[in-house]
N, C-alpha and C. Protein backbone atom coordinates (compact mmCIF):
# COMPACT_ATOMS: atom_id res chain seq x y z
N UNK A 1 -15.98 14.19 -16.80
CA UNK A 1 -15.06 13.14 -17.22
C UNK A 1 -13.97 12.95 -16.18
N UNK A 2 -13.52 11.68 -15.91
CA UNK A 2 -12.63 11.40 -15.20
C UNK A 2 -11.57 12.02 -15.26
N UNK A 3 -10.31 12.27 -14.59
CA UNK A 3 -8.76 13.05 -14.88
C UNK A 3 -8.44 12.06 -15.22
N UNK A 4 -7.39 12.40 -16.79
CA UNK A 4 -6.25 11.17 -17.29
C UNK A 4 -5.74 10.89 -16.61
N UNK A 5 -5.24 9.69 -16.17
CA UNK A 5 -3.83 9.21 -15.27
C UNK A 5 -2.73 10.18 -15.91
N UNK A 6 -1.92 10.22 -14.60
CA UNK A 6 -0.54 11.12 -15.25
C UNK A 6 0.70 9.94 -14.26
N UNK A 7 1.39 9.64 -15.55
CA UNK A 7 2.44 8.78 -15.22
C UNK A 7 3.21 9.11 -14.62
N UNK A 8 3.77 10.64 -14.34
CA UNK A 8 4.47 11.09 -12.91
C UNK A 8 3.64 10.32 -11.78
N UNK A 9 2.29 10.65 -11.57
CA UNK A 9 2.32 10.39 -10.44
C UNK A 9 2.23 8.43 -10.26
N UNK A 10 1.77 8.11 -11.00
CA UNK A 10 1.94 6.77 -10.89
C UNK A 10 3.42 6.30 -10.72
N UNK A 11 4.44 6.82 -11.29
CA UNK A 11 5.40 6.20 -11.10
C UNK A 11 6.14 6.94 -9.67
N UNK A 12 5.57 7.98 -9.25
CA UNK A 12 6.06 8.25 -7.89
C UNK A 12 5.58 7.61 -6.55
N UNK A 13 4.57 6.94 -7.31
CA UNK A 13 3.17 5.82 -6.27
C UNK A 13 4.61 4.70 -6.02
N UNK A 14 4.88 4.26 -7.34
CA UNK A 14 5.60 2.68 -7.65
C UNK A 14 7.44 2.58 -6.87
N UNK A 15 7.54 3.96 -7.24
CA UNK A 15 8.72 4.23 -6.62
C UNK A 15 8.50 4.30 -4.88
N UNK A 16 7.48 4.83 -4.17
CA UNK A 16 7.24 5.18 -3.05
C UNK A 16 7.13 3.55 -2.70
N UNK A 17 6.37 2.87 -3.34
CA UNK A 17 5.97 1.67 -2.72
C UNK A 17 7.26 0.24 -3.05
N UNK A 18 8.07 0.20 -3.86
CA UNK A 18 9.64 -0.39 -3.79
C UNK A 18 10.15 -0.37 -2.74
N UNK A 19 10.02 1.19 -2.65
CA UNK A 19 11.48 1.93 -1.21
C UNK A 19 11.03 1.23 0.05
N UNK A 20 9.20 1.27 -0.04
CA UNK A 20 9.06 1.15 1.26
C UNK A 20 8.46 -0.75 1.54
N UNK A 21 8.11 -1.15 0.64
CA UNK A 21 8.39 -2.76 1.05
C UNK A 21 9.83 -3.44 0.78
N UNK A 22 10.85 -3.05 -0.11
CA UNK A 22 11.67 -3.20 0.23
C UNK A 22 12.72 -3.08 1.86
N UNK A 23 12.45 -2.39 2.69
CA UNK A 23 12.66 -2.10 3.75
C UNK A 23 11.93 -2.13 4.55
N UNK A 24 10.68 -2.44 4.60
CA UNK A 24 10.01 -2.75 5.30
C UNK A 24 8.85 -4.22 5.31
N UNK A 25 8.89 -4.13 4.25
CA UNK A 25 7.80 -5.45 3.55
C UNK A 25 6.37 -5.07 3.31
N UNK A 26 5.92 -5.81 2.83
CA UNK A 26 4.45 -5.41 2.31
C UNK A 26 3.52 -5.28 3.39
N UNK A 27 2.99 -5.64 4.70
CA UNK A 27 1.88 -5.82 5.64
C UNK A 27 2.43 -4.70 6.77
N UNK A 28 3.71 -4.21 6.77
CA UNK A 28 3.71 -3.25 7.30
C UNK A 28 3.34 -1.80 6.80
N UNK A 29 3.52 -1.94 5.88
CA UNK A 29 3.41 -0.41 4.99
C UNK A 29 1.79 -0.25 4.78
N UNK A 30 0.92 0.96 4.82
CA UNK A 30 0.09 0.91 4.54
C UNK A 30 -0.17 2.04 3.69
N UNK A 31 -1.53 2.29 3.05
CA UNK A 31 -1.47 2.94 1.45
C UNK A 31 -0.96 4.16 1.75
N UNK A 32 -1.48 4.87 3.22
CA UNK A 32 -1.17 6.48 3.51
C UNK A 32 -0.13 6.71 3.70
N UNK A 33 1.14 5.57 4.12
CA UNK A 33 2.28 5.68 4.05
C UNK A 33 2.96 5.78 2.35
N UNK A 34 2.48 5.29 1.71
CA UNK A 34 3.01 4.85 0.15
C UNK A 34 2.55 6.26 -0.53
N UNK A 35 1.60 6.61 0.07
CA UNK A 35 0.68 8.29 -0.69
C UNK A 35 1.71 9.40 -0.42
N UNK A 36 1.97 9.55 1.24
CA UNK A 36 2.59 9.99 1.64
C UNK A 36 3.85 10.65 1.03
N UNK A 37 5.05 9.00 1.56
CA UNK A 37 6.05 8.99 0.87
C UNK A 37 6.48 9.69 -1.20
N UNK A 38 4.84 9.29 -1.48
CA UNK A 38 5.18 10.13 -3.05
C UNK A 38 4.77 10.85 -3.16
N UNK A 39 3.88 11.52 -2.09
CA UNK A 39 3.79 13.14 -2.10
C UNK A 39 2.90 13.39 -3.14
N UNK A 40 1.63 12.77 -3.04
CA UNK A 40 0.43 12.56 -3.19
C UNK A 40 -0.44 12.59 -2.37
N UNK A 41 -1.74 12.73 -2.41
CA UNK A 41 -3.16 12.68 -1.88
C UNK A 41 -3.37 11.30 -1.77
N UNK A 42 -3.97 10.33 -0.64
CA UNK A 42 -4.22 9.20 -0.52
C UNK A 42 -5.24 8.87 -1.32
N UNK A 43 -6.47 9.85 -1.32
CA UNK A 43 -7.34 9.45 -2.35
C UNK A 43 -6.86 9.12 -3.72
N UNK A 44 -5.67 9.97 -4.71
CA UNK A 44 -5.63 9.72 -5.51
C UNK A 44 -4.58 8.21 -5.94
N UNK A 45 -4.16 7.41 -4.81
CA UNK A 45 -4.24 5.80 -5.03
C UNK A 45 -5.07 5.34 -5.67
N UNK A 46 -6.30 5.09 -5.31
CA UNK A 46 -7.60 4.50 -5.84
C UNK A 46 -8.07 5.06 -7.45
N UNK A 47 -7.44 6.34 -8.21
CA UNK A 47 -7.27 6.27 -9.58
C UNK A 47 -6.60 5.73 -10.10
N UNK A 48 -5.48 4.90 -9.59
CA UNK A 48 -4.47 4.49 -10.42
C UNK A 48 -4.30 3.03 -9.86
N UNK A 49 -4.80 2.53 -8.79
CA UNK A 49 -4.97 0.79 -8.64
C UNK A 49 -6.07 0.59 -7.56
N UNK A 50 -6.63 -0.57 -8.08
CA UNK A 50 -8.00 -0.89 -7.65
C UNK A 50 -7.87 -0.99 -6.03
N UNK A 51 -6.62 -1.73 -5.68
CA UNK A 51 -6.47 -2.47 -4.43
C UNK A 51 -4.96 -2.24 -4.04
N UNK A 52 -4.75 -2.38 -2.57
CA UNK A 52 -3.35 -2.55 -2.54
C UNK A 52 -2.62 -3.98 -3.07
N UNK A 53 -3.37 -5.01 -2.97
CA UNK A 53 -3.04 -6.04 -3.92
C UNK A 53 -2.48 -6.28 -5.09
N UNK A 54 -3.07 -5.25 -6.12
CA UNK A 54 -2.97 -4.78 -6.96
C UNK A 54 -1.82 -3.87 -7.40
N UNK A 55 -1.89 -2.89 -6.34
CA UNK A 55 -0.61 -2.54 -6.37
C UNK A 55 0.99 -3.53 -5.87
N UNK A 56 0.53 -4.45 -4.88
CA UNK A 56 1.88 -4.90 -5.00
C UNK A 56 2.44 -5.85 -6.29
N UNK A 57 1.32 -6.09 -7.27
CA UNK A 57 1.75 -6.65 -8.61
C UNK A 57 1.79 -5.82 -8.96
N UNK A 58 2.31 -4.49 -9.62
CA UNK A 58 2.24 -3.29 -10.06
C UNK A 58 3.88 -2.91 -9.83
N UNK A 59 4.35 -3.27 -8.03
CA UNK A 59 5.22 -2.75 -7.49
C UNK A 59 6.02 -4.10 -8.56
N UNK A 60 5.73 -5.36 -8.13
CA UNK A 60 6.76 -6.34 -8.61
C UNK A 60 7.22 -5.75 -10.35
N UNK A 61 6.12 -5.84 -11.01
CA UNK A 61 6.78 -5.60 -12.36
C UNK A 61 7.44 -4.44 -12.79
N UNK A 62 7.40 -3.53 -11.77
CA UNK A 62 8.00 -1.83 -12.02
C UNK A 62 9.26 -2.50 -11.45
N UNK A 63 10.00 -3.14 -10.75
CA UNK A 63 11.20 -3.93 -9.60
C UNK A 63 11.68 -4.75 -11.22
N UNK A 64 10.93 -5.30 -11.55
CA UNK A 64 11.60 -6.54 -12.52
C UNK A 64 11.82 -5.49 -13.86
N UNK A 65 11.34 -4.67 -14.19
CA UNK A 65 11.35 -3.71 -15.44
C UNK A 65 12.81 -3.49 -15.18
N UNK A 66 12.87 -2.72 -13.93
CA UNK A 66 14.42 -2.26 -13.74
C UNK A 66 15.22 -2.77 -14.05
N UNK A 67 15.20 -4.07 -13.77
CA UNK A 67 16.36 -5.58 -13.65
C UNK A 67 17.10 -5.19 -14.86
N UNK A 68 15.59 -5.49 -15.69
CA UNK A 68 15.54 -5.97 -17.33
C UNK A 68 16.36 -4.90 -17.69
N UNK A 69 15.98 -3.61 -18.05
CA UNK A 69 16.70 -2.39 -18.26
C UNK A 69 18.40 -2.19 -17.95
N UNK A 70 18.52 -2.26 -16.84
CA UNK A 70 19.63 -2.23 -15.61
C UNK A 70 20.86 -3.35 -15.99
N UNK A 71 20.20 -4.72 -16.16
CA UNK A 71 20.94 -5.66 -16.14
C UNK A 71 21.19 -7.25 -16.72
N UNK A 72 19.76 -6.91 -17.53
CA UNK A 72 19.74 -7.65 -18.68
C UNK A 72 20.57 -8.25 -19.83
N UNK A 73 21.51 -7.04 -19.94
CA UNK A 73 22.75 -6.87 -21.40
C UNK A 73 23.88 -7.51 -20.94
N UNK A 74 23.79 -7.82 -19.42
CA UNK A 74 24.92 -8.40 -18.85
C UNK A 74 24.82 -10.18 -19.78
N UNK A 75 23.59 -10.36 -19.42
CA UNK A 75 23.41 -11.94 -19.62
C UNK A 75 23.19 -12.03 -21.36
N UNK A 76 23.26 -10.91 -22.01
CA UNK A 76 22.92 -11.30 -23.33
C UNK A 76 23.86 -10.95 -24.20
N UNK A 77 24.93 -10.11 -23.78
CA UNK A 77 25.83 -9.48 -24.52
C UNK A 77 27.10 -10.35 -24.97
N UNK A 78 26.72 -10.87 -26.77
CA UNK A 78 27.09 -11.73 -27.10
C UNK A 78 28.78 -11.71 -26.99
N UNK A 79 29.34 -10.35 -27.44
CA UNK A 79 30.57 -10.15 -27.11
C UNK A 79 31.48 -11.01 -25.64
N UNK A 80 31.30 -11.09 -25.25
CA UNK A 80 31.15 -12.02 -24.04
C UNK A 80 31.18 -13.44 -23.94
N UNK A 81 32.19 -14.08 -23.38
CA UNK A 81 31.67 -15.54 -23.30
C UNK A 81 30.49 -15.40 -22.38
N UNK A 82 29.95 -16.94 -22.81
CA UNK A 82 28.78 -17.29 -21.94
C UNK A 82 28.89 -17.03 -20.39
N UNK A 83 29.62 -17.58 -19.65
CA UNK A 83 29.97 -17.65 -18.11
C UNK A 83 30.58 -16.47 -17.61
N UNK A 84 31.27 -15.53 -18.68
CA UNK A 84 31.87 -14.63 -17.94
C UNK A 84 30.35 -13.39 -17.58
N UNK A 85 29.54 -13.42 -18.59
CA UNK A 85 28.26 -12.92 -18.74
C UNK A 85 27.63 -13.24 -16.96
N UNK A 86 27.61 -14.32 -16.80
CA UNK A 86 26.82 -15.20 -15.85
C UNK A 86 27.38 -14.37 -14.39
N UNK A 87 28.74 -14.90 -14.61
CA UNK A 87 29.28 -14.02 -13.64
C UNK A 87 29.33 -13.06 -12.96
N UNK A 88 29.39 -11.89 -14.30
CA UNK A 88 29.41 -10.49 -14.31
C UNK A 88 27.63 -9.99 -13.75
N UNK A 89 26.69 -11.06 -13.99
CA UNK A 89 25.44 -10.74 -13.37
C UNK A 89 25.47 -10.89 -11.99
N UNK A 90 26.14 -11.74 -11.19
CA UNK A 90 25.56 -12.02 -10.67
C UNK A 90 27.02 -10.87 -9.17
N UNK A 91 28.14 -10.65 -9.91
CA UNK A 91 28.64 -10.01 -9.33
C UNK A 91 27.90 -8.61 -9.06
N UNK A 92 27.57 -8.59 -10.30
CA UNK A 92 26.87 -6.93 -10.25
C UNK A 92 25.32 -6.80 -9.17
N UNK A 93 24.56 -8.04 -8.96
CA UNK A 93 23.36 -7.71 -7.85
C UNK A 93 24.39 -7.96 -7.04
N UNK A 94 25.63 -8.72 -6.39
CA UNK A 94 26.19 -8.93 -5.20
C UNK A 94 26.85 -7.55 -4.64
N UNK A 95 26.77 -6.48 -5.68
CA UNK A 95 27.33 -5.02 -5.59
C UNK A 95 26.54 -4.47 -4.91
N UNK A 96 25.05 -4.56 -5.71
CA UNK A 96 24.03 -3.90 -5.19
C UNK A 96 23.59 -3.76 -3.60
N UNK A 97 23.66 -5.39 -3.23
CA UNK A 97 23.59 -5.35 -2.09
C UNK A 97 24.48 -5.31 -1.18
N UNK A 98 25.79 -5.17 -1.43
CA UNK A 98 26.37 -4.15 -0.40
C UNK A 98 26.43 -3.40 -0.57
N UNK A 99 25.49 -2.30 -1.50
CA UNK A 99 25.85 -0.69 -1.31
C UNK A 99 24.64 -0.59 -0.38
N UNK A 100 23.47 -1.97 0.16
CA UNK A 100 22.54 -1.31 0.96
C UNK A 100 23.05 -2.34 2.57
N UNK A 101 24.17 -2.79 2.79
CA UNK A 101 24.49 -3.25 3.68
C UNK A 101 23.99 -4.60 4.12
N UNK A 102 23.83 -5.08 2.77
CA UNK A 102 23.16 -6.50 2.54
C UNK A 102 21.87 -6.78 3.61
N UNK A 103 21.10 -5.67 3.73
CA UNK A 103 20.06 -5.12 5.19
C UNK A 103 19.01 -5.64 4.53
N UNK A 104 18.91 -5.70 2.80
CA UNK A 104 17.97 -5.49 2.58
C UNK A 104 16.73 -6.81 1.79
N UNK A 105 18.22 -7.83 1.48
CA UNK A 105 17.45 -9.28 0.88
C UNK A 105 17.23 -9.09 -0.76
N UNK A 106 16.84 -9.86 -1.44
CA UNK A 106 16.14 -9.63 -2.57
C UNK A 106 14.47 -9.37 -2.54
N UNK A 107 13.96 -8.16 -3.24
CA UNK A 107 12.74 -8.10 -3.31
C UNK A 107 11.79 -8.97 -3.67
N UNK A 108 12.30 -9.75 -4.74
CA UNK A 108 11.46 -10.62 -4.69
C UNK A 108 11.29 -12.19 -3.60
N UNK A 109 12.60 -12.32 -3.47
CA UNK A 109 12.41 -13.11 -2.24
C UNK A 109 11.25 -13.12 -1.14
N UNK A 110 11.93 -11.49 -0.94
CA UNK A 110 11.51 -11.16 0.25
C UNK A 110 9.60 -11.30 0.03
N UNK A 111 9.70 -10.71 -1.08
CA UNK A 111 7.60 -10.94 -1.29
C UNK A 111 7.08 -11.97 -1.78
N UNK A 112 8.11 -13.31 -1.84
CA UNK A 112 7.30 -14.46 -2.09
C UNK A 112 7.22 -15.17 -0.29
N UNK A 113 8.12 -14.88 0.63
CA UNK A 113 7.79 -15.06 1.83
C UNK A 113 6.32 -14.27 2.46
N UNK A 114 6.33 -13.35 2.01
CA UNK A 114 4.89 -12.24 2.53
C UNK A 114 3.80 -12.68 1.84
N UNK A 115 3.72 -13.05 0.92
CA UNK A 115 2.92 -13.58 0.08
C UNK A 115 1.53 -14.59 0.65
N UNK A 116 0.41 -14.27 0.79
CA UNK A 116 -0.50 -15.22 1.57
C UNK A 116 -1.45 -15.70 0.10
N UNK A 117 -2.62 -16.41 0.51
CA UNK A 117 -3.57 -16.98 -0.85
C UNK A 117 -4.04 -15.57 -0.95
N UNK A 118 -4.33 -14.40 -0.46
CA UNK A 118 -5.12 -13.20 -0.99
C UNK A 118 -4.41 -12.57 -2.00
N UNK A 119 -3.45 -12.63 -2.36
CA UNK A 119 -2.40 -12.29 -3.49
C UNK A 119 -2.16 -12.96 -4.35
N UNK A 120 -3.18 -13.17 -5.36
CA UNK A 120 -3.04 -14.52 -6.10
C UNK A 120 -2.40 -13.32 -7.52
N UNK A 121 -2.66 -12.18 -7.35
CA UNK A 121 -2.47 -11.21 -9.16
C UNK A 121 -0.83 -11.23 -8.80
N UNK A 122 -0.09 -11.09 -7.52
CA UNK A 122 1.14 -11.05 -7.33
C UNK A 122 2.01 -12.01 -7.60
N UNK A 123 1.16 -12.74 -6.92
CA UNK A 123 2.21 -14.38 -6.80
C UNK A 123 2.19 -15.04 -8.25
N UNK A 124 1.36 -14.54 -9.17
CA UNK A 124 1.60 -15.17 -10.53
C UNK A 124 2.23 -14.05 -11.36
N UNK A 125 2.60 -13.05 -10.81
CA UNK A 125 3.79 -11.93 -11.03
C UNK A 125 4.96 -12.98 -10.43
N UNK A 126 4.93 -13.02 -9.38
CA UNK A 126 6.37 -13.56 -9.33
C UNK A 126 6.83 -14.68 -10.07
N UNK A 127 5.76 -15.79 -10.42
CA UNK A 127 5.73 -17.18 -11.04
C UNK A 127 6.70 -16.69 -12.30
N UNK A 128 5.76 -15.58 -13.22
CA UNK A 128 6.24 -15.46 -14.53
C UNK A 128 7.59 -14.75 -14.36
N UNK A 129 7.54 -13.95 -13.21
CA UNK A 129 9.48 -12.89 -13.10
C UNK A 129 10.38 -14.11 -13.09
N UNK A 130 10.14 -15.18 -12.09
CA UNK A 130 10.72 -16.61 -11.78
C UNK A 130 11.15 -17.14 -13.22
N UNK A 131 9.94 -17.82 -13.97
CA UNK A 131 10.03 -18.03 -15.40
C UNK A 131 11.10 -17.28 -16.53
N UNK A 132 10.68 -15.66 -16.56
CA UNK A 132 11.74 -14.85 -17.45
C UNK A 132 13.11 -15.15 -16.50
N UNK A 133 12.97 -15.00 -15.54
CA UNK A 133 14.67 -14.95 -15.14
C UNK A 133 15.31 -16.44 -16.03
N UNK A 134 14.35 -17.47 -15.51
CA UNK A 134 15.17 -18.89 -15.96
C UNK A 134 15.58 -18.90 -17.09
N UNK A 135 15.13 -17.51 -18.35
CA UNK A 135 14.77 -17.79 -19.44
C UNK A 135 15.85 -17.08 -19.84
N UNK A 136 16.30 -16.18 -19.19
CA UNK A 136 17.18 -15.18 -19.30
C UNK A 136 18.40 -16.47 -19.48
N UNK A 137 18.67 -17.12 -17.83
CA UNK A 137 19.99 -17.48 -17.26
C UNK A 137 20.20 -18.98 -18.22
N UNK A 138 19.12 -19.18 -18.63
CA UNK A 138 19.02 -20.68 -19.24
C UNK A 138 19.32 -20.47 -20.85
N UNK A 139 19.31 -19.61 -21.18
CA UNK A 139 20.29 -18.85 -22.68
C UNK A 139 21.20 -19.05 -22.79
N UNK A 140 21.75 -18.10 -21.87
CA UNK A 140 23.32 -17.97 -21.66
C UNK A 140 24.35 -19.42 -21.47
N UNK A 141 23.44 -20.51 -20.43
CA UNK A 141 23.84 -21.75 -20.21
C UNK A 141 23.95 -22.07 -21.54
N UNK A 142 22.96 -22.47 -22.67
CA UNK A 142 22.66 -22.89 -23.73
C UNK A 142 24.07 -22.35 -24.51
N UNK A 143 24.30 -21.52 -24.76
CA UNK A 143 25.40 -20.88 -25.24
C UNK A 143 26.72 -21.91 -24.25
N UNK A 144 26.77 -21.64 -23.46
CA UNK A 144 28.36 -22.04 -22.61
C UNK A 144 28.63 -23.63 -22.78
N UNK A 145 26.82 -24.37 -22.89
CA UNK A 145 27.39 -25.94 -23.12
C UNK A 145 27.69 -25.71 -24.92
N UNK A 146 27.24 -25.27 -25.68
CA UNK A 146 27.56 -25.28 -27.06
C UNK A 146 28.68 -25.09 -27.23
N UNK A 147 29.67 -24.45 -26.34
CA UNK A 147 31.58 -24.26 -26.42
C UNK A 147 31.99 -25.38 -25.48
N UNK A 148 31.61 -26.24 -24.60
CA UNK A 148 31.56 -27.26 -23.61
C UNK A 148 32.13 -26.23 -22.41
N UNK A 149 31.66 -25.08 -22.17
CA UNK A 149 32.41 -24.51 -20.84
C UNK A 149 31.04 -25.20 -19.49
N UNK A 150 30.19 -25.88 -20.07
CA UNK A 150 29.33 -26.25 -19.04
C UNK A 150 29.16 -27.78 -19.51
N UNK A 151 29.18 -28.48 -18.57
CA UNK A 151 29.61 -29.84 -18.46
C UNK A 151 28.35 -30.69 -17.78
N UNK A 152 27.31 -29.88 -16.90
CA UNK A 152 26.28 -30.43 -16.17
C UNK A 152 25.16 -30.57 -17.10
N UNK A 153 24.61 -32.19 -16.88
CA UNK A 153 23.80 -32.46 -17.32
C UNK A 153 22.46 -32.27 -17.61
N UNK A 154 21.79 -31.34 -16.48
CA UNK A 154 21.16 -31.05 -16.59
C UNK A 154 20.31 -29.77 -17.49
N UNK A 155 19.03 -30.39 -17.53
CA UNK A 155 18.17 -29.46 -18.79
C UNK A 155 18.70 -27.45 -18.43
N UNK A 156 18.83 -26.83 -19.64
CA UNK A 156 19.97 -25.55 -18.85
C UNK A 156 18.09 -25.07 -17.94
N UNK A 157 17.54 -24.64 -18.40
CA UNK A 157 16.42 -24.26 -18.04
C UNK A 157 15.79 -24.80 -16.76
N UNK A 158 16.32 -25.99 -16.73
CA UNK A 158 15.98 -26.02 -15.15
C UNK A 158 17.32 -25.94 -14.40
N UNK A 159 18.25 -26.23 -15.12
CA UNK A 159 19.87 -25.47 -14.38
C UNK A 159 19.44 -23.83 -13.72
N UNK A 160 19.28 -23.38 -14.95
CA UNK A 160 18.97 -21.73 -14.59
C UNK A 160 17.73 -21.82 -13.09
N UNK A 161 17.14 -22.65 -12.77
CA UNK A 161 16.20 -22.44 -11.60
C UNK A 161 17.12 -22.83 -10.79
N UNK A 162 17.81 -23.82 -10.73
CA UNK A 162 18.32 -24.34 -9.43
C UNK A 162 19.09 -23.20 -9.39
N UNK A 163 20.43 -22.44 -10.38
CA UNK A 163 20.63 -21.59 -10.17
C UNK A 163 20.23 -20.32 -9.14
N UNK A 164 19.21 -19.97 -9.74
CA UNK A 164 18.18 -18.78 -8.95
C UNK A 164 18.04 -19.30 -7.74
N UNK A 165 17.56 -20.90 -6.99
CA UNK A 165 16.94 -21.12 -5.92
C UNK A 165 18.19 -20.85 -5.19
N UNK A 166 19.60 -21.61 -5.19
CA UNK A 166 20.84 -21.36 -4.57
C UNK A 166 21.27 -19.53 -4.49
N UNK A 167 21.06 -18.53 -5.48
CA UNK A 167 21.49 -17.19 -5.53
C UNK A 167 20.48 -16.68 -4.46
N UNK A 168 19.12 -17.22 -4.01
CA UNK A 168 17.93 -16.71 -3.49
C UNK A 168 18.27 -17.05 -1.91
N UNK A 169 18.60 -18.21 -1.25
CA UNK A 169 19.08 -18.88 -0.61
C UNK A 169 20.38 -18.09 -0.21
N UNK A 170 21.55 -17.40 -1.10
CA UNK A 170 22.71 -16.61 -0.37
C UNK A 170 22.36 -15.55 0.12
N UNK A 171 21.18 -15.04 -0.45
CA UNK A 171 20.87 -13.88 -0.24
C UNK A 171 20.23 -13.19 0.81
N UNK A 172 19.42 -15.01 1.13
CA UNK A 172 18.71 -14.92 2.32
C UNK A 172 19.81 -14.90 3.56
N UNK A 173 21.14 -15.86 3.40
CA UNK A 173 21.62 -16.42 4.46
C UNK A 173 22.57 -14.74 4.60
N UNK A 174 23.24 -13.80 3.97
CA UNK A 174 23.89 -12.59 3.51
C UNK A 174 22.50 -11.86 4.67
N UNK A 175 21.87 -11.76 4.08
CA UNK A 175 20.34 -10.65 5.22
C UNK A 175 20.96 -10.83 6.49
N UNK A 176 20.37 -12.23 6.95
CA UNK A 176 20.86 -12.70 8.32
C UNK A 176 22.26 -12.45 8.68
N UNK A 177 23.24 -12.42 7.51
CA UNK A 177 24.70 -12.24 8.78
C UNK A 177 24.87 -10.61 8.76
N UNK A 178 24.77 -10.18 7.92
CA UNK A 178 25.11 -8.94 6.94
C UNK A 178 26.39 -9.31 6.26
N UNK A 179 26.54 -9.87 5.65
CA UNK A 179 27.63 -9.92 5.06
C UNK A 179 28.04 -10.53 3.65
N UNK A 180 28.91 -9.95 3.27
CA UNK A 180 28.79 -10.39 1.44
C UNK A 180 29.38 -11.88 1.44
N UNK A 181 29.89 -12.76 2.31
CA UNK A 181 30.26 -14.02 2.70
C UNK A 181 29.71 -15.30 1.84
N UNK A 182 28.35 -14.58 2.34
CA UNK A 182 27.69 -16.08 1.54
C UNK A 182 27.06 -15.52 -0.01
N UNK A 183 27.67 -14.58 -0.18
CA UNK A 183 27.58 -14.34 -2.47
C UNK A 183 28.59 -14.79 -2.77
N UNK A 184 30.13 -14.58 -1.91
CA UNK A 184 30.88 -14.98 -2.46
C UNK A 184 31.06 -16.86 -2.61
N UNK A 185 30.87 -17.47 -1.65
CA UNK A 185 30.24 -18.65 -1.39
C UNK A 185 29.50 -18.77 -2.67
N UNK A 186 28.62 -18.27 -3.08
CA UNK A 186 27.89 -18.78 -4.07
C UNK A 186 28.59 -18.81 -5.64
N UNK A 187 29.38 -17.62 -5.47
CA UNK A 187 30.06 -17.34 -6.77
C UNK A 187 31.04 -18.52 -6.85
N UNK A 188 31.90 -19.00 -5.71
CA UNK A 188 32.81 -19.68 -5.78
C UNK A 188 32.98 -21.14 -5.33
N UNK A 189 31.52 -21.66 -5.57
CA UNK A 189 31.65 -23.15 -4.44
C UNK A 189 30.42 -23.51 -5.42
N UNK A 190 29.16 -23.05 -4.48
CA UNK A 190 27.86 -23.02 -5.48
C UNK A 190 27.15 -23.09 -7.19
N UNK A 191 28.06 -21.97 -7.63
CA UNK A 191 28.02 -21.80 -8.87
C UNK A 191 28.36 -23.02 -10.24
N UNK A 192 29.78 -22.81 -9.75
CA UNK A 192 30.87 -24.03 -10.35
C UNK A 192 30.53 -25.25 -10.11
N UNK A 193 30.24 -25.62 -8.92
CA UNK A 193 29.35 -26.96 -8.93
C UNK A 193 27.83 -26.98 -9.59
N UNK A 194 27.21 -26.03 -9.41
CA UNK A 194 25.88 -26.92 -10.32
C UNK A 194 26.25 -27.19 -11.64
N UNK A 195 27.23 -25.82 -12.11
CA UNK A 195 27.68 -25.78 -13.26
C UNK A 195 29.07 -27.19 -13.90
N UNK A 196 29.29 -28.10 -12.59
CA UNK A 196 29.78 -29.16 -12.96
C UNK A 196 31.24 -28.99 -13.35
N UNK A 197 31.71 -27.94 -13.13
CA UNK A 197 32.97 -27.69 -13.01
C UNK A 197 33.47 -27.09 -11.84
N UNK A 198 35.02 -27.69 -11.22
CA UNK A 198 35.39 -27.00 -9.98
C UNK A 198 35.68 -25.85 -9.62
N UNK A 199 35.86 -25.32 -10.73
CA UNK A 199 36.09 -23.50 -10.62
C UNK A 199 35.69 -22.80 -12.01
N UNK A 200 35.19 -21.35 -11.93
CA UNK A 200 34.83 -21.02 -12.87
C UNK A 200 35.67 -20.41 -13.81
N UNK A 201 36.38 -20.36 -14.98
CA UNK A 201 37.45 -19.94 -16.12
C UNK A 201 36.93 -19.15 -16.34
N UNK A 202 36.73 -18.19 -16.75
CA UNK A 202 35.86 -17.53 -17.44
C UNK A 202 36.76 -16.18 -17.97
């Protein structure tokens, strides 16, 4: 009989393989590096995902689990006005990435650029992470026009994307300088305007 999977080691696979396309990206890293790094046997990859393909949809939803866990309660925690919620999210990833010297981009960004047609199990990982996020940020909107603290016309749900595309976009332009410049830019120029007001109250 086959050996049960043991979720240590799978999740030391998922963790090994974050650290290292995060900082490196997906086409550089290869499986003996990812085995390696979790201090595993290379063979025993191939019990626990078919393909490295496979694994990088594996890697995305173990990355988005975190979010959810991590930073989810920001955007839902009714105690809270709507916007100050919004805020407080988006201050808190702008933390994140300067505790890594803004070196590092957003992961998912970064793997919808790497992304070729052979990754079709990933890229409809990212479609649906894309989707929950809007679903997340497009709540909270829903809530802020119901007190009128949001004034823009637009559907919140596709607010919440344009949202994301502009936060995805600072994040990219932040990589390139190193610098937290263009979050704050987003928090304070970006934001308030899609959101149709000149500054945010919150």
């Amino acid at each position: 009989m086959p050996r049960p999977a043991n979720p240590l080691v799978r999740e030391r696979l998922l963790d090994a393989g974050l650290t290292l396309f995060h900082a490196r990206g997906i086409n550089a890293v290869g499986i003996k590096e990812i085995t390696d790094t979790a201090g595993v046997p290379k063979g025993s990859f191939y019990s626990y995902y078919d393909s490295k393909n496979h694994f990088v949809a594996a890697v995305i939803d173990h990355y988005w689990s975190s979010v959810v866990r991590d930073q989810s309660l920001l955007l839902t925690d009714t105690s809270a006005p709507p916007l100050r919620r919004l805020v407080a999210f988006f201050e808190t990833l702008t933390q994140e990435h300067a505790q890594r010297g803004f070196a590092l981009g957003c992961l998912l960004g970064n793997f919808a650029l790497e992304l070729t047609d052979d990754n079709g199990e990933a890229r409809q990982r990212l479609a649906d992470i894309m989707d929950h996020w809007s679903a997340l940020i497009g709540a909270c909107l829903a809530q802020a026009r119901s007190t009128g603290a949001v004034t823009a016309s637009t559907e919140t749900t596709e607010l919440a994307s344009m949202i994301i595309e502009s936060w995805e976009g600072a994040v990219m332009r932040g990589r390139v300088d190193r610098s937290r410049v263009p979050f704050d830019r987003f928090l304070t120029v970006s934001l308030p305007r899609l959101l149709g007001a000149a500054q945010l109250s919150v």
